[in-house]
Protein backbone atom coordinates (compact mmCIF):
# COMPACT_ATOMS: atom_id res chain seq x y z
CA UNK A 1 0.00 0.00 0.00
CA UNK A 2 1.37 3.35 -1.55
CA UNK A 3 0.85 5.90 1.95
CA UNK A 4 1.78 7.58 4.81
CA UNK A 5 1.42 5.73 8.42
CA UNK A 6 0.71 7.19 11.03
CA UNK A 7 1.29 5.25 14.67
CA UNK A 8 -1.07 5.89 17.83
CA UNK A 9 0.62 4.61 20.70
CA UNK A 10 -1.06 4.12 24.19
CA UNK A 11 0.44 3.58 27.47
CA UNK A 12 0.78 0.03 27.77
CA UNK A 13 2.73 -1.14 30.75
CA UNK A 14 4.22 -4.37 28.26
CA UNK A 15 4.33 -6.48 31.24
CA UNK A 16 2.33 -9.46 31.60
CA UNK A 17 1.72 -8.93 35.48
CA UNK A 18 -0.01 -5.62 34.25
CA UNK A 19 -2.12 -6.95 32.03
CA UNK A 20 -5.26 -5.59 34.49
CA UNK A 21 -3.81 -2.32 34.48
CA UNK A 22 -3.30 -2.24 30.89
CA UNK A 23 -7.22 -3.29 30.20
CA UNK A 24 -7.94 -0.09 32.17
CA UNK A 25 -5.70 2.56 30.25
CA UNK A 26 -7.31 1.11 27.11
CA UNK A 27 -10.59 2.26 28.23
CA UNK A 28 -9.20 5.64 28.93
CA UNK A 29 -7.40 6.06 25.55
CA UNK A 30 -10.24 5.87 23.70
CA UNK A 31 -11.52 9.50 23.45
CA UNK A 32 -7.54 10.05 23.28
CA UNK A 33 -7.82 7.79 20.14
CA UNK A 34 -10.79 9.34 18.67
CA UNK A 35 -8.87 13.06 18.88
CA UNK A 36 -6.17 11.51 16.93
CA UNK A 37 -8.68 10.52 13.58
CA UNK A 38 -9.53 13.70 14.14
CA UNK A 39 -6.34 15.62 14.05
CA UNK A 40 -5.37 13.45 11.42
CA UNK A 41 -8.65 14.16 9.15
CA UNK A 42 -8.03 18.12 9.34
CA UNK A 43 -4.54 18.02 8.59
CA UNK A 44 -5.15 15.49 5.79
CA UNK A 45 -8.79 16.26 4.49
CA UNK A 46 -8.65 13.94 1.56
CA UNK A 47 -6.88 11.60 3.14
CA UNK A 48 -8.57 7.53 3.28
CA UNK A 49 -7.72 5.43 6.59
CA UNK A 50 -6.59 1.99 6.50
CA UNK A 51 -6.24 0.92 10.40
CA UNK A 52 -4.80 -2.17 11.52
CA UNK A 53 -4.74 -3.38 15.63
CA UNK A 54 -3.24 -6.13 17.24
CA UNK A 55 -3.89 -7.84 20.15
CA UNK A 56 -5.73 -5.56 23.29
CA UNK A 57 -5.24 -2.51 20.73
CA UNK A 58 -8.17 -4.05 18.85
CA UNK A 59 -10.35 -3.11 22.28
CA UNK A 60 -9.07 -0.01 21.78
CA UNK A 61 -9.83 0.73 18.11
CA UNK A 62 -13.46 -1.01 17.96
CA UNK A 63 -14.40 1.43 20.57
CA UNK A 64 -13.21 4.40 18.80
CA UNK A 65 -14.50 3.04 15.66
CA UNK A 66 -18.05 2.83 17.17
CA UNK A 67 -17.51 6.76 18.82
CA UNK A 68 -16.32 8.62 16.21
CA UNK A 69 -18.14 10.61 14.00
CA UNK A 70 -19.88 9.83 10.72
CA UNK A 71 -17.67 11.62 8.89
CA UNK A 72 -14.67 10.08 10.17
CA UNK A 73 -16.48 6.77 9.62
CA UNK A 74 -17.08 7.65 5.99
CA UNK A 75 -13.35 7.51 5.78
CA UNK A 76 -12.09 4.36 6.85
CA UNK A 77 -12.14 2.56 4.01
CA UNK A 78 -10.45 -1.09 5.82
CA UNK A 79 -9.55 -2.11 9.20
CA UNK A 80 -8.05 -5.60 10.40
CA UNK A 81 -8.33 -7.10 13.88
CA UNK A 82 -5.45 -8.85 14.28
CA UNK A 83 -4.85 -11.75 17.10
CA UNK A 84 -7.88 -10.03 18.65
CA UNK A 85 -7.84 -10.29 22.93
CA UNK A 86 -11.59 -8.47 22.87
CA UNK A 87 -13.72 -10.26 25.11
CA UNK A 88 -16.18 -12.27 22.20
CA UNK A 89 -19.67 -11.50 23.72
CA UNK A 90 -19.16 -7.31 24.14
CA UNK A 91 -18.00 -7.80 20.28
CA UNK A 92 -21.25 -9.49 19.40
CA UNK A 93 -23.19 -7.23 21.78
CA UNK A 94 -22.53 -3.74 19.68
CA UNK A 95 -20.82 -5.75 15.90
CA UNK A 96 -24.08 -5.13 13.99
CA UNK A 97 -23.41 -1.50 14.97
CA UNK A 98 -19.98 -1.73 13.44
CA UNK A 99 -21.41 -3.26 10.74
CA UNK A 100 -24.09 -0.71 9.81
CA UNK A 101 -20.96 1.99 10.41
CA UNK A 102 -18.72 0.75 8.32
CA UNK A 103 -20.68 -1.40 5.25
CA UNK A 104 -18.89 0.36 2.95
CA UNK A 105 -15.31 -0.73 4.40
CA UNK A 106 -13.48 -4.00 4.25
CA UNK A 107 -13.56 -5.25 7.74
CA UNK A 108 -11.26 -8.11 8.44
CA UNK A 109 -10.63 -10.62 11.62
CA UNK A 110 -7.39 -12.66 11.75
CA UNK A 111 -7.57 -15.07 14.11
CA UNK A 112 -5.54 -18.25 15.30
CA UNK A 113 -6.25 -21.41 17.53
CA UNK A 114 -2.09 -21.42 17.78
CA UNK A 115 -2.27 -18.43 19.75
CA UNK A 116 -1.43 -19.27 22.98
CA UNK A 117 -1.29 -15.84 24.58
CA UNK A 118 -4.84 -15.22 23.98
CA UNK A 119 -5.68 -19.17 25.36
CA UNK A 120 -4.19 -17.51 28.44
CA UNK A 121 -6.34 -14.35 28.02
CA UNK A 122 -9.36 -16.61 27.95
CA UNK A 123 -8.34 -18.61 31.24
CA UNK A 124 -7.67 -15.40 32.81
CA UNK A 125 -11.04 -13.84 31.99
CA UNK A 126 -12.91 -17.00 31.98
CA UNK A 127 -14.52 -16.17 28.59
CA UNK A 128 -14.12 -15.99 24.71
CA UNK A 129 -11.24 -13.46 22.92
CA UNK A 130 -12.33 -12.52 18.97
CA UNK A 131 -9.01 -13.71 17.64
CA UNK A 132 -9.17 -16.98 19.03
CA UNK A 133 -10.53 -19.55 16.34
CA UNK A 134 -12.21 -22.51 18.60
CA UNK A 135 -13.92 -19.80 21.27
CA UNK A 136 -14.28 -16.85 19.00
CA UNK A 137 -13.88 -16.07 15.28
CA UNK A 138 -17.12 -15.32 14.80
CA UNK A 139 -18.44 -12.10 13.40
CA UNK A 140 -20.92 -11.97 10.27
CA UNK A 141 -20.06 -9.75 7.60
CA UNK A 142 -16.16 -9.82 8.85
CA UNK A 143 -14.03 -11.01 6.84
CA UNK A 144 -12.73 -14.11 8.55
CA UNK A 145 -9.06 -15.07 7.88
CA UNK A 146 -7.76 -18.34 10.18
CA UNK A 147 -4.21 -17.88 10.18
CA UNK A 148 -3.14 -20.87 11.87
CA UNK A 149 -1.31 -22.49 9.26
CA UNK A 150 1.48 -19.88 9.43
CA UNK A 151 2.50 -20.58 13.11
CA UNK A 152 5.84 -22.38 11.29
CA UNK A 153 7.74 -22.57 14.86
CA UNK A 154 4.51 -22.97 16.91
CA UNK A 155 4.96 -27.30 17.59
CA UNK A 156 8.12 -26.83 18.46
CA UNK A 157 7.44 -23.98 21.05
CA UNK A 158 4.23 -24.36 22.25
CA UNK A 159 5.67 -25.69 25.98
CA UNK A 160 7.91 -22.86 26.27
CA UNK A 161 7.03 -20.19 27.77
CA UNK A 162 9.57 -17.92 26.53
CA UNK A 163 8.32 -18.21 23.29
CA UNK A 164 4.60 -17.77 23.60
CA UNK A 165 4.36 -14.52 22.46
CA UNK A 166 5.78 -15.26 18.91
CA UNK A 167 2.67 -17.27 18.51
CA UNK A 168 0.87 -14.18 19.18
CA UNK A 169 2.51 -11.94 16.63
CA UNK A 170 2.11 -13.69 13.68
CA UNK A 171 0.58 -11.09 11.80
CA UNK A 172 3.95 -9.24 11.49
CA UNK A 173 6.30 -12.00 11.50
CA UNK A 174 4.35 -14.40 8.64
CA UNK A 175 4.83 -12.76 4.60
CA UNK A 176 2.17 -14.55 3.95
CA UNK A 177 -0.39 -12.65 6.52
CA UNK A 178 1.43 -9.17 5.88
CA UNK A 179 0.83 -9.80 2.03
CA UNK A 180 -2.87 -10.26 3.04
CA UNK A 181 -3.67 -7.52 5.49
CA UNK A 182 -2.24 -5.65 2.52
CA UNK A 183 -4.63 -6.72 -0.30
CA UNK A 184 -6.97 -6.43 2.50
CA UNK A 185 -6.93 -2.61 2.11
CA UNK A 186 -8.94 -2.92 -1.08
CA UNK A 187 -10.49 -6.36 -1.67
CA UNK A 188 -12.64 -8.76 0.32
CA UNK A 189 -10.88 -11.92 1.61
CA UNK A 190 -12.50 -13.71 -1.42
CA UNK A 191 -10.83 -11.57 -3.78
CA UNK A 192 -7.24 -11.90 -2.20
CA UNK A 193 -4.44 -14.26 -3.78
CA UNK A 194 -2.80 -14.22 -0.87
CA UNK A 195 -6.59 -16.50 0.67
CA UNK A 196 -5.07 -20.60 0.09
CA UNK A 197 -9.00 -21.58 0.58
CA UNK A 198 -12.58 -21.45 2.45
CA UNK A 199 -15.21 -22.99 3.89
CA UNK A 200 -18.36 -23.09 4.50
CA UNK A 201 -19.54 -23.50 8.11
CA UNK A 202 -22.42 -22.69 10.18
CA UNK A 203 -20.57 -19.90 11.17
CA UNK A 204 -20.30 -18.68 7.56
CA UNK A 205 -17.40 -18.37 4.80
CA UNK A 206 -13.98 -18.92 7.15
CA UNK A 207 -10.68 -18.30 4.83
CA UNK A 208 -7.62 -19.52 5.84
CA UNK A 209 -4.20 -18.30 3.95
């Protein structure tokens, strides 16, 4: 994708024994967030958005997504939820909202059942994350991507715990999913080359690369 990126950056402890903490400057950040679409709409007024989160950032930017303005919605023309650690049933409580937001955007989940970070995000809250493919993964009129078939290291580090967090960042580690979150920008996950296949479940259409 020919453009400019722009970061937002919120105060995340990065420590796994904050991971509490963390949840609760997330729902502070958001209006914080919202200012920065903003800033960046005025200063670029023809300007298209393509936003891509990862991990608890995605709690961050489907809240912001859902407050900001109509105009700024107008927009966004793609986001991607990457290894998504948004608690499932909030996501289905307000995603037809999204949905009705953002119809004219290409709205994409990528979501793993290698992931073991979020497995212990869903012990830990004792409920279902979005980016985890046997509790979550399910949003209608998302474009769902399983990306479990990249995890190339994942057998041989599953056990250590060292190395659970590369199982978590596969989205910027994998060619394959980078290639995709790319294409993603202007094409539905049917259109992609970078999609290997699909099914059909009773979930709906899930694409794996």
């Amino acid at each position: 994708l020919n453009s400019m990126i722009a970061c937002y950056s919120w105060p995340s402890h990065g420590k796994t024994r904050k991971y509490s903490e963390d949840g609760q400057n997330i729902k502070k950040s958001v209006r914080h967030f919202v200012h920065f679409l903003e800033a960046l709409a005025n200063q670029y007024p023809d300007a298209q958005f393509h936003i891509v989160s990862h991990s608890m950032g995605t709690r961050l930017t489907f809240a912001g997504l859902l407050a900001c303005s109509t105009d700024i919605a107008k927009r966004v023309k793609s986001f991607v939820m990457t290894a998504s650690d948004l608690n499932q049933d909030h996501f289905d409580s307000r995603r037809d909202e999204l949905v009705r937001k953002y119809k004219h955007a290409v709205c994409t989940i990528n979501h793993s059942d290698e992931d073991w970070a979020l497995y212990g995000s869903m012990i830990r809250n004792a409920d279902s994350r979005v980016g985890h493919y046997v509790q979550g993964a399910w949003a209608k009129d998302f474009d769902l991507v399983d990306c479990s078939g990249t995890h190339t290291h994942y057998r041989s580090w599953r056990l250590t715990g060292s190395r659970i967090s590369h199982t978590h960042s596969y989205h910027a580690q994998q060619p394959v999913v980078l290639k995709d979150m790319d294409l993603g920008t202007t094409k539905k996950a049917g259109q992609r080359v970078s999609i290997a296949g699909h099914s059909l479940t009773r979930r709906g259409t899930q694409y794996r690369l």
